[in-house]
PDB file of N, CA and C in Angstrom:
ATOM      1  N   UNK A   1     -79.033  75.776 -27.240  1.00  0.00           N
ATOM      2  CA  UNK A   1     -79.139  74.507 -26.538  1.00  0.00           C
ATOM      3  C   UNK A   1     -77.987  74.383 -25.537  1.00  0.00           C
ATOM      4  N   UNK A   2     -78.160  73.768 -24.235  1.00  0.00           N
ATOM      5  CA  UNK A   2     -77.018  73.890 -22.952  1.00  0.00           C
ATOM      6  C   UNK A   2     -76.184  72.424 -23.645  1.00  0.00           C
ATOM      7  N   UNK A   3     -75.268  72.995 -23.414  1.00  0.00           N
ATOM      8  CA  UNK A   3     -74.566  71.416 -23.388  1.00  0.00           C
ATOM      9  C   UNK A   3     -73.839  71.609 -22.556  1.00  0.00           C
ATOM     10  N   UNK A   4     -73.616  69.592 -22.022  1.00  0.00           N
ATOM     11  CA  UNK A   4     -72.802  69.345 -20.740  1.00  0.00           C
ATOM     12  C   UNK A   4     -71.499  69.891 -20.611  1.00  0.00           C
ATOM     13  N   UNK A   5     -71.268  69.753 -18.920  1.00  0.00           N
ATOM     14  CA  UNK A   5     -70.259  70.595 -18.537  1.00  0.00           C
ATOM     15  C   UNK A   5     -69.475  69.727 -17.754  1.00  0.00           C
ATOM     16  N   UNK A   6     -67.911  69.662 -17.828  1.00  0.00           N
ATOM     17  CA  UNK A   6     -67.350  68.680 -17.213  1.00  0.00           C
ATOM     18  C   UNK A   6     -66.730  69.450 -15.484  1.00  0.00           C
ATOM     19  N   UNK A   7     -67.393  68.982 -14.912  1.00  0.00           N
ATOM     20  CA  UNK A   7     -66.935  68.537 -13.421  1.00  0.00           C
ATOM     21  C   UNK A   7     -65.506  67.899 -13.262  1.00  0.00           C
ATOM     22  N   UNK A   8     -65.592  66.926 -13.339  1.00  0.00           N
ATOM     23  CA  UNK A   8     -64.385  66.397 -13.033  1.00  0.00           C
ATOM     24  C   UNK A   8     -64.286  65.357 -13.997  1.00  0.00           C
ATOM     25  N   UNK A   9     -62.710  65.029 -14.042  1.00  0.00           N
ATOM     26  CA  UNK A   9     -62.203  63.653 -15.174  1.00  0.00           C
ATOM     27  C   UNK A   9     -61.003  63.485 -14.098  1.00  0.00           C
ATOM     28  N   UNK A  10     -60.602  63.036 -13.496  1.00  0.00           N
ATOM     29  CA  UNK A  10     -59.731  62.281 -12.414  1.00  0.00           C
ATOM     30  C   UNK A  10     -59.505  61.587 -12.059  1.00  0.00           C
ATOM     31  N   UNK A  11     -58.244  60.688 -12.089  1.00  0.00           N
ATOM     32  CA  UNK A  11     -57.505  59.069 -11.837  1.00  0.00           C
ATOM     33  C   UNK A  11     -56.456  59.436 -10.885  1.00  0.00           C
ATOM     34  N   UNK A  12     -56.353  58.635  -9.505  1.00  0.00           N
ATOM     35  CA  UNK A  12     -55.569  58.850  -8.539  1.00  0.00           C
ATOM     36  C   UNK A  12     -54.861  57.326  -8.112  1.00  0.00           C
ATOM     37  N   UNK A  13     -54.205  57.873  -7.655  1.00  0.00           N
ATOM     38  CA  UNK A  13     -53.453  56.239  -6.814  1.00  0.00           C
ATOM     39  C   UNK A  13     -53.921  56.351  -5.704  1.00  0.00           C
ATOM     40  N   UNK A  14     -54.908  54.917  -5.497  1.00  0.00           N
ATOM     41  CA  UNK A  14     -55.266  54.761  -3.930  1.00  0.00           C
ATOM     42  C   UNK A  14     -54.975  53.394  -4.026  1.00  0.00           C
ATOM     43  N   UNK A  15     -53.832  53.517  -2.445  1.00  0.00           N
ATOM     44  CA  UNK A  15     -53.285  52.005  -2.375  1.00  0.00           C
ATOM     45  C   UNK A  15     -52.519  51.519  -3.247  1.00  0.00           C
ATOM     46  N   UNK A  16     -52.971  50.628  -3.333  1.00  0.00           N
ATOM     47  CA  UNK A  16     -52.420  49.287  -4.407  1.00  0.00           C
ATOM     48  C   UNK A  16     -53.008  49.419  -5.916  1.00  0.00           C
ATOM     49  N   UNK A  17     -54.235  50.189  -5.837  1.00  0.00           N
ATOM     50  CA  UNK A  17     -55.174  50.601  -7.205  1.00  0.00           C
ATOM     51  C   UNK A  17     -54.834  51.737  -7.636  1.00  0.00           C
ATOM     52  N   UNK A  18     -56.176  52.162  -7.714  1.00  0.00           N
ATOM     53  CA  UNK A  18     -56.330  53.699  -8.291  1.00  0.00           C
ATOM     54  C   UNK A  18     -58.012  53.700  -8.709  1.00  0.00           C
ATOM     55  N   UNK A  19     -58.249  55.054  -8.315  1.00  0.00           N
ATOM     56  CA  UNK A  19     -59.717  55.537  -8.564  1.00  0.00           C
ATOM     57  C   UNK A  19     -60.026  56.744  -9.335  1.00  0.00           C
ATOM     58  N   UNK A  20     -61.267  56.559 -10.235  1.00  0.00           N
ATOM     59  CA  UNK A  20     -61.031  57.239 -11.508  1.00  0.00           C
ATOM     60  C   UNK A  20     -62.666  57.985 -10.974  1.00  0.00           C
ATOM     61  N   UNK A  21     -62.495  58.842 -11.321  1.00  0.00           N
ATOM     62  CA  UNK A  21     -63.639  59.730 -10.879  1.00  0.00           C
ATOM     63  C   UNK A  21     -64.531  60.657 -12.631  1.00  0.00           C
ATOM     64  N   UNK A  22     -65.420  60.747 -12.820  1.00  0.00           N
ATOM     65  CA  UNK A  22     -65.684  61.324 -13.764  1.00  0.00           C
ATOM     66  C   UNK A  22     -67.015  61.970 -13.849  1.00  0.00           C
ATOM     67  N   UNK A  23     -67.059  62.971 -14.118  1.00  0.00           N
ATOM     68  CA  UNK A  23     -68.668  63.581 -13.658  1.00  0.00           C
ATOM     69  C   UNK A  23     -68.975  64.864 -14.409  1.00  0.00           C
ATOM     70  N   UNK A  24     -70.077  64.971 -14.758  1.00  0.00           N
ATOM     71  CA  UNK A  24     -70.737  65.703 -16.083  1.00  0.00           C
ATOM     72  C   UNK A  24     -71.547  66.101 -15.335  1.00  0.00           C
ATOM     73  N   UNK A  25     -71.892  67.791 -15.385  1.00  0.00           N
ATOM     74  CA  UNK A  25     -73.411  68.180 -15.528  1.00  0.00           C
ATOM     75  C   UNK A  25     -73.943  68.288 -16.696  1.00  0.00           C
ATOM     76  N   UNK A  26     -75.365  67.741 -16.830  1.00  0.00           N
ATOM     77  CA  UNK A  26     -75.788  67.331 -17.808  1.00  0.00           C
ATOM     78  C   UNK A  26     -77.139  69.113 -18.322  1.00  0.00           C
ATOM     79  N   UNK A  27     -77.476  69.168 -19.130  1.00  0.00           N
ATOM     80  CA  UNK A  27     -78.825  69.951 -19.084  1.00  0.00           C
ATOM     81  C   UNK A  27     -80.159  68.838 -18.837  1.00  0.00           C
ATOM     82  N   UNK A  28     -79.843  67.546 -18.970  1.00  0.00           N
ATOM     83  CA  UNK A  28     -81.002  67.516 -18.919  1.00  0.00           C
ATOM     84  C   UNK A  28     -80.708  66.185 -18.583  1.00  0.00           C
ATOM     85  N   UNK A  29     -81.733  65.145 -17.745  1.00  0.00           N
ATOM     86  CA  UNK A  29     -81.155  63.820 -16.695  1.00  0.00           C
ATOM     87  C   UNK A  29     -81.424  62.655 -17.451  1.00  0.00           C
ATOM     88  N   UNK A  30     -80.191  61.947 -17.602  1.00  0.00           N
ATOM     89  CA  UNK A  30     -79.746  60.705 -18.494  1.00  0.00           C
ATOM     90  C   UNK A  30     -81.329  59.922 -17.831  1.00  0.00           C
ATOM     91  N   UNK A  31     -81.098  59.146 -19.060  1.00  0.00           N
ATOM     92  CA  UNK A  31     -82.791  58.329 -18.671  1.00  0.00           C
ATOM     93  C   UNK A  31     -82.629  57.631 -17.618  1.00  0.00           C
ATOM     94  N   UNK A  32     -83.450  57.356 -16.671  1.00  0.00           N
ATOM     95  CA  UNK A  32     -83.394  56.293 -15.662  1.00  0.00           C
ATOM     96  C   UNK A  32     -82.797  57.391 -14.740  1.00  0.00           C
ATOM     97  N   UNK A  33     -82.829  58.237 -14.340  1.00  0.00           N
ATOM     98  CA  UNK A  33     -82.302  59.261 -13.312  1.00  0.00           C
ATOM     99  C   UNK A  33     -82.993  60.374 -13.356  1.00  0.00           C
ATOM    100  N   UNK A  34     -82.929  61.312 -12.280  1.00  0.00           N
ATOM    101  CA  UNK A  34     -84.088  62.352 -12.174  1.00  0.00           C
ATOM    102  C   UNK A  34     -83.287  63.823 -11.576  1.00  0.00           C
ATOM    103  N   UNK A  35     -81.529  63.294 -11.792  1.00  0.00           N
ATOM    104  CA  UNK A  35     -80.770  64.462 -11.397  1.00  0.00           C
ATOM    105  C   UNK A  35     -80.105  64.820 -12.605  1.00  0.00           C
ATOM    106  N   UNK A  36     -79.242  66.310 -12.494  1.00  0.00           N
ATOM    107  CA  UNK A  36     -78.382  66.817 -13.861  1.00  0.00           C
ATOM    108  C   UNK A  36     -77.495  66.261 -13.936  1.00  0.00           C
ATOM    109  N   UNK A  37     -76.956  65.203 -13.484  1.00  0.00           N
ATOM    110  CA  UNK A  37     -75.890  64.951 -14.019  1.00  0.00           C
ATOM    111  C   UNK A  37     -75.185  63.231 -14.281  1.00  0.00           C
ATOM    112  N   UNK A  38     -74.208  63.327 -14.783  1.00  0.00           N
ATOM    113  CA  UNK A  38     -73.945  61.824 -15.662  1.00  0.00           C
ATOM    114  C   UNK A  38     -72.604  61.894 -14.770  1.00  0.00           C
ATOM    115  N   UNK A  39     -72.305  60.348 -14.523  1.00  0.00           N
ATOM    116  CA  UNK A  39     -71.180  60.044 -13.403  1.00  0.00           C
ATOM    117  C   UNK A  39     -70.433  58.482 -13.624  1.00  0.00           C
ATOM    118  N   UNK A  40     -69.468  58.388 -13.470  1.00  0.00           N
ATOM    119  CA  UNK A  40     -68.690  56.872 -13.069  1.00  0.00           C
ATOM    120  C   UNK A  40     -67.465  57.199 -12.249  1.00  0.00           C
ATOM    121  N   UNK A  41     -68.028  56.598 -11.240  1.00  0.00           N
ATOM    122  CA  UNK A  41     -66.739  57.048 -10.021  1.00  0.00           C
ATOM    123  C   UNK A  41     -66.295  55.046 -10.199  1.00  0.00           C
ATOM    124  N   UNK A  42     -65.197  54.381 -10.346  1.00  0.00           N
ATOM    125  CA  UNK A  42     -64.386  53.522  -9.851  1.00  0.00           C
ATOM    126  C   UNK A  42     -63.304  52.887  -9.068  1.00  0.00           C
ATOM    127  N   UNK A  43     -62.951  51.983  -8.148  1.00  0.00           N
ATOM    128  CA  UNK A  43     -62.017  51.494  -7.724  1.00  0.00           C
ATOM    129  C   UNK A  43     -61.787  50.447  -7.828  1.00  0.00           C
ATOM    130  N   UNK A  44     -60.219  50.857  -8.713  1.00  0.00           N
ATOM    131  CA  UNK A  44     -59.562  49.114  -9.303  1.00  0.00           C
ATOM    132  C   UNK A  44     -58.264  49.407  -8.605  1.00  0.00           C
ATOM    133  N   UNK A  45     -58.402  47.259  -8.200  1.00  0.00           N
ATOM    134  CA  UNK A  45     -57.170  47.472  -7.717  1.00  0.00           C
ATOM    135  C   UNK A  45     -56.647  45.982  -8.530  1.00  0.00           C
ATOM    136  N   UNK A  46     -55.578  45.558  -8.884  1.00  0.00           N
ATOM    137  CA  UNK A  46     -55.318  44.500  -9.861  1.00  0.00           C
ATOM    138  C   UNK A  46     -55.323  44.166 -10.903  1.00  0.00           C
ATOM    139  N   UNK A  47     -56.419  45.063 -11.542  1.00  0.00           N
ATOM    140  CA  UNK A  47     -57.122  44.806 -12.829  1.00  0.00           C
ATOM    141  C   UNK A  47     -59.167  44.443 -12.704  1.00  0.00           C
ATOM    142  N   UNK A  48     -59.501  44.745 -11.528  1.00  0.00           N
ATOM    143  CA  UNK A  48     -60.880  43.951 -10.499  1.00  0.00           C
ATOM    144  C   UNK A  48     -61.261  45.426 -10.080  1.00  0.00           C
ATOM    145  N   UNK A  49     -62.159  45.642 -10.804  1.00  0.00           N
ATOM    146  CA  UNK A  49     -63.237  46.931 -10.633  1.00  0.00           C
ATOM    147  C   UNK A  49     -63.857  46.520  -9.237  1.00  0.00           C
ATOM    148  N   UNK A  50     -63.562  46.869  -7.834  1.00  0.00           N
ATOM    149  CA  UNK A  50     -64.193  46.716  -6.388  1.00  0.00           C
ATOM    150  C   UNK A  50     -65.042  47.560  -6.233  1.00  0.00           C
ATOM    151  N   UNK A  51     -65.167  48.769  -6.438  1.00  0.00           N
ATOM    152  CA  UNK A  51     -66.435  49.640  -6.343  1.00  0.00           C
ATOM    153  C   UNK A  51     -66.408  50.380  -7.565  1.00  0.00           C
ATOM    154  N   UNK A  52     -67.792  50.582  -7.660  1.00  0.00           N
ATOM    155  CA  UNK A  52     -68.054  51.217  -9.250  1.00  0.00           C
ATOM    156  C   UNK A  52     -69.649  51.876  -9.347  1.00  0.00           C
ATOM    157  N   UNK A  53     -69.924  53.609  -9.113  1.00  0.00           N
ATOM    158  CA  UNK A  53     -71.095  53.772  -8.786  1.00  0.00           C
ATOM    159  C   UNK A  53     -71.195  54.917 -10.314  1.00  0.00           C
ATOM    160  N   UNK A  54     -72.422  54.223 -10.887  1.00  0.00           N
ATOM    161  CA  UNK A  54     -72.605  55.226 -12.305  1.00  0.00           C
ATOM    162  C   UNK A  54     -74.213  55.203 -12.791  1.00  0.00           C
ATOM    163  N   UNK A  55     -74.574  56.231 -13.599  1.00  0.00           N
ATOM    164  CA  UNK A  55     -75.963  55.962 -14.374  1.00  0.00           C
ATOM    165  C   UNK A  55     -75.780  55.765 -15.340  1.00  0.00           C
ATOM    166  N   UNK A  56     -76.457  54.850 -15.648  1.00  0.00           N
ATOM    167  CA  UNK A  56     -75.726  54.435 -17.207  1.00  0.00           C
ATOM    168  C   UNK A  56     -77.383  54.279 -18.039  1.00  0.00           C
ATOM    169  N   UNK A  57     -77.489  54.635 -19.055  1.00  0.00           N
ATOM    170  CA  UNK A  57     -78.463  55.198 -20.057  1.00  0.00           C
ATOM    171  C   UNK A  57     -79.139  54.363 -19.513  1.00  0.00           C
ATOM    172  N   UNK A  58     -80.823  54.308 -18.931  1.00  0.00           N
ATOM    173  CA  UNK A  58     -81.924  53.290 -19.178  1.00  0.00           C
ATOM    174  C   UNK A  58     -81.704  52.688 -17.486  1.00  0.00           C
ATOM    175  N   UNK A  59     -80.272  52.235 -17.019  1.00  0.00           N
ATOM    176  CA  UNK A  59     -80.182  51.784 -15.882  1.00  0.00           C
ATOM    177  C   UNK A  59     -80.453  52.767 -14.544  1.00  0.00           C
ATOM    178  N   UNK A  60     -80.188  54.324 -14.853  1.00  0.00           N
ATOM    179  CA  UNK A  60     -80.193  54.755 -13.940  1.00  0.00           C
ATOM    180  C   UNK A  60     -79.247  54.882 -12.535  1.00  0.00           C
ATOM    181  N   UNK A  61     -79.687  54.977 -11.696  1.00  0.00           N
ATOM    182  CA  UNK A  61     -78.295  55.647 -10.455  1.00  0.00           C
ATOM    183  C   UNK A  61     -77.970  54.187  -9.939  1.00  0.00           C
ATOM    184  N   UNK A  62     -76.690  53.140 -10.020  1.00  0.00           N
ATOM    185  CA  UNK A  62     -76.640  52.042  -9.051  1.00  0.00           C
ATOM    186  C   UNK A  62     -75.394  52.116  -8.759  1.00  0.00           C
ATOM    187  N   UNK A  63     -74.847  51.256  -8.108  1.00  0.00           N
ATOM    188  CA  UNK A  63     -73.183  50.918  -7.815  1.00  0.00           C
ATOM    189  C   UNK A  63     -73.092  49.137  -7.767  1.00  0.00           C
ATOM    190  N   UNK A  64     -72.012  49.366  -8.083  1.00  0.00           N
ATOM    191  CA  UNK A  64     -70.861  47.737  -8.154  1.00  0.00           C
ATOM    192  C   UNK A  64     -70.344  47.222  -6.674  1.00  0.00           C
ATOM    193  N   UNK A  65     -70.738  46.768  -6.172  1.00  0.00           N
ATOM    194  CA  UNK A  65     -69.415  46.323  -4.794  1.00  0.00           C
ATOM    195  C   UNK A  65     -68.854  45.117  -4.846  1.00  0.00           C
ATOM    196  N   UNK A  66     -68.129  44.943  -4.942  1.00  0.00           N
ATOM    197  CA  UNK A  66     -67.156  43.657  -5.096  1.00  0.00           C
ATOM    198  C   UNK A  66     -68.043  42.685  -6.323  1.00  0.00           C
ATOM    199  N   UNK A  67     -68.323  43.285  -7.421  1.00  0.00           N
ATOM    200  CA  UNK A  67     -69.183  42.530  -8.660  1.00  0.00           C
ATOM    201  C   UNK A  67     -70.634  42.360  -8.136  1.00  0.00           C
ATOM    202  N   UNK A  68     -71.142  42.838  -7.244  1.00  0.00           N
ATOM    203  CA  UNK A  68     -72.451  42.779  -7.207  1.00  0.00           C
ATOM    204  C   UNK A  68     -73.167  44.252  -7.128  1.00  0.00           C
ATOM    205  N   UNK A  69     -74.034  44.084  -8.507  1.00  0.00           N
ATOM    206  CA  UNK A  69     -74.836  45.318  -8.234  1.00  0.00           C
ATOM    207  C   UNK A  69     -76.161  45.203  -7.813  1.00  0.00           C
ATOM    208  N   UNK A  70     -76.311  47.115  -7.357  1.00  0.00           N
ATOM    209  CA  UNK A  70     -77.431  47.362  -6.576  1.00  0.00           C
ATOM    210  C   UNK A  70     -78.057  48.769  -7.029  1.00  0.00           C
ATOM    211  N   UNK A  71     -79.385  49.096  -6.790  1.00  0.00           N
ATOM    212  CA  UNK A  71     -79.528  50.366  -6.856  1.00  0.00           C
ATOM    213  C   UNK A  71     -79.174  51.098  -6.134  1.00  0.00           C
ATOM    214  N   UNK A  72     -78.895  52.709  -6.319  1.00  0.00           N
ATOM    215  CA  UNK A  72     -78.062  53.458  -5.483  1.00  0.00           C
ATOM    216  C   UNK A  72     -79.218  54.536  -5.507  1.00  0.00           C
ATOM    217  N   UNK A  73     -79.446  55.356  -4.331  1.00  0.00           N
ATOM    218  CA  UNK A  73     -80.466  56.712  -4.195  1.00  0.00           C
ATOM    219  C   UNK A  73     -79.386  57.791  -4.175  1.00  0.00           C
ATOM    220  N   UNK A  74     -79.550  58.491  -5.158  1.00  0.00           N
ATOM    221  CA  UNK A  74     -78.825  59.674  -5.921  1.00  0.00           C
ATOM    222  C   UNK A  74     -79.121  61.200  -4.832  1.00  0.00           C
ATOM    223  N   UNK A  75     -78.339  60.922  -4.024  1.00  0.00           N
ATOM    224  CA  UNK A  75     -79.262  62.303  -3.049  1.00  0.00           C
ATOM    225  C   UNK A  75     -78.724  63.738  -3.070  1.00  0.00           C
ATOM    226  N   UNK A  76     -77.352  64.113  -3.175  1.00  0.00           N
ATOM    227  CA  UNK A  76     -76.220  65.007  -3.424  1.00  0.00           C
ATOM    228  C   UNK A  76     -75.273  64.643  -4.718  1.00  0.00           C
ATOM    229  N   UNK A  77     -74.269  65.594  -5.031  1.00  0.00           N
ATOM    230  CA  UNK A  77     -73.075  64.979  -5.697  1.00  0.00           C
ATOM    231  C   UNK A  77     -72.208  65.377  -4.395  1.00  0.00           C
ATOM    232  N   UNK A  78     -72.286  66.019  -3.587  1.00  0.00           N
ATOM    233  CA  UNK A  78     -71.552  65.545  -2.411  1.00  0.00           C
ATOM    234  C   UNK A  78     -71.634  64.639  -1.372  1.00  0.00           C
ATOM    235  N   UNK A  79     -72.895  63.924  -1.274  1.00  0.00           N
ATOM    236  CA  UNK A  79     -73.317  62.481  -0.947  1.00  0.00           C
ATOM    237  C   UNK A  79     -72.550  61.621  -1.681  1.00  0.00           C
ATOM    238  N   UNK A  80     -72.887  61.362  -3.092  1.00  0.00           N
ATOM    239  CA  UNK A  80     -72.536  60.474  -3.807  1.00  0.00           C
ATOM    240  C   UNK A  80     -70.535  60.551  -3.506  1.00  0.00           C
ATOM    241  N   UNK A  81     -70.435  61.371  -3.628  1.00  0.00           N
ATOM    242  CA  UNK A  81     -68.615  61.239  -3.701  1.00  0.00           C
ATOM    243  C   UNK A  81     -68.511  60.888  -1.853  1.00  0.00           C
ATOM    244  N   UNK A  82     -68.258  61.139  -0.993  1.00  0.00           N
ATOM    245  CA  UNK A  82     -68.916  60.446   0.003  1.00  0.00           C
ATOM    246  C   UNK A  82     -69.136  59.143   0.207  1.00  0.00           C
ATOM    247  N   UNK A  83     -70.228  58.768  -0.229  1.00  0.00           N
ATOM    248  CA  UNK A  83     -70.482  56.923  -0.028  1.00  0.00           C
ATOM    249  C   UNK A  83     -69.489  55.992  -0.951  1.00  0.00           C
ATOM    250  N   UNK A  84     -69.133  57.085  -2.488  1.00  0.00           N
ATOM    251  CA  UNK A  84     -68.061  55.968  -2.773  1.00  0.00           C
ATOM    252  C   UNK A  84     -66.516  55.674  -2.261  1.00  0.00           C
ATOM    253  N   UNK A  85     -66.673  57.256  -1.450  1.00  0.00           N
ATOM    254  CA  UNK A  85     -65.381  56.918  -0.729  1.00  0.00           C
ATOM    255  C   UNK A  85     -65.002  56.203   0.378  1.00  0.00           C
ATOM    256  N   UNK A  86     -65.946  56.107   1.192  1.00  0.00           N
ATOM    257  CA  UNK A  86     -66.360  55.283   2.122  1.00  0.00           C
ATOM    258  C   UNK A  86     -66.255  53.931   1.573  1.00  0.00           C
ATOM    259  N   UNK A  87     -66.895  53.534   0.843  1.00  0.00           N
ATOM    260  CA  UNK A  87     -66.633  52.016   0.023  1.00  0.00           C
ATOM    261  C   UNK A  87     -65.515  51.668  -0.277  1.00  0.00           C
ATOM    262  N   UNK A  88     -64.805  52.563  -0.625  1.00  0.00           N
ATOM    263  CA  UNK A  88     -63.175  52.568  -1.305  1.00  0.00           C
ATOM    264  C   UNK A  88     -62.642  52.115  -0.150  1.00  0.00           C
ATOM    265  N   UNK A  89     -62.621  52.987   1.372  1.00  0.00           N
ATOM    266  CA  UNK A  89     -61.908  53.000   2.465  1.00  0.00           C
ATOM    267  C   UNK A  89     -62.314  51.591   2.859  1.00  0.00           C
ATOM    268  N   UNK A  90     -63.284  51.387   3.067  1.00  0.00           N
ATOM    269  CA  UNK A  90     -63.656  50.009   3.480  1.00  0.00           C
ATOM    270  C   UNK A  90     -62.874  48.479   2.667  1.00  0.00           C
ATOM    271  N   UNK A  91     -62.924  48.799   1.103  1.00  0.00           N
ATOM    272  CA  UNK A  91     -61.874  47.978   0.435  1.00  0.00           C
ATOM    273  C   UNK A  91     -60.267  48.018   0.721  1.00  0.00           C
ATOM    274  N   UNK A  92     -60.186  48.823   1.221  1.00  0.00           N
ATOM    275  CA  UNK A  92     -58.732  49.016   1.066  1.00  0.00           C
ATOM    276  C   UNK A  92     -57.602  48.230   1.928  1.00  0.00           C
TER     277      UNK A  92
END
């Protein structure tokens, strides 16, 4: 049986925050998603999660922006790291 493989586990200082990156290839796609792999990329700055893009069991691919969520279209994992950085830059 494959079991998951860790990509990345990473917490950085951006700014005034810090962004925590975390990403799994999976063998097989968390429910509510149709790609290999399991993810929570965040940016906190204060203690205030400002962007936050993850699949989370049943919910599938969305992101957080300033406490409001949305669905997110899962197209790359180099897309995805990409648009949340872009979001980050835009908070900052």
């Amino acid at each position: 049986m494959a079991e998951a493989r860790k990509i990345t586990r990473t917490r950085l200082a951006v700014g005034s925050g810090f962004a925590e990156l975390v990403v799994w290839q999976v063998p097989a796609p968390v429910p509510g998603s149709i790609h290999g792999y399991k993810y929570r990329l965040a940016y906190v700055v204060g203690g205030v999660c400002r962007v936050r893009y993850d699949n989370e069991r049943g919910k599938g691919d969305h992101r957080h922006l300033d406490g409001v969520e949305a669905p997110y279209v899962f197209r790359s994992l180099e897309r995805l790291l990409s648009d949340f950085w872009r979001d980050v830059n835009e908070r900052r």
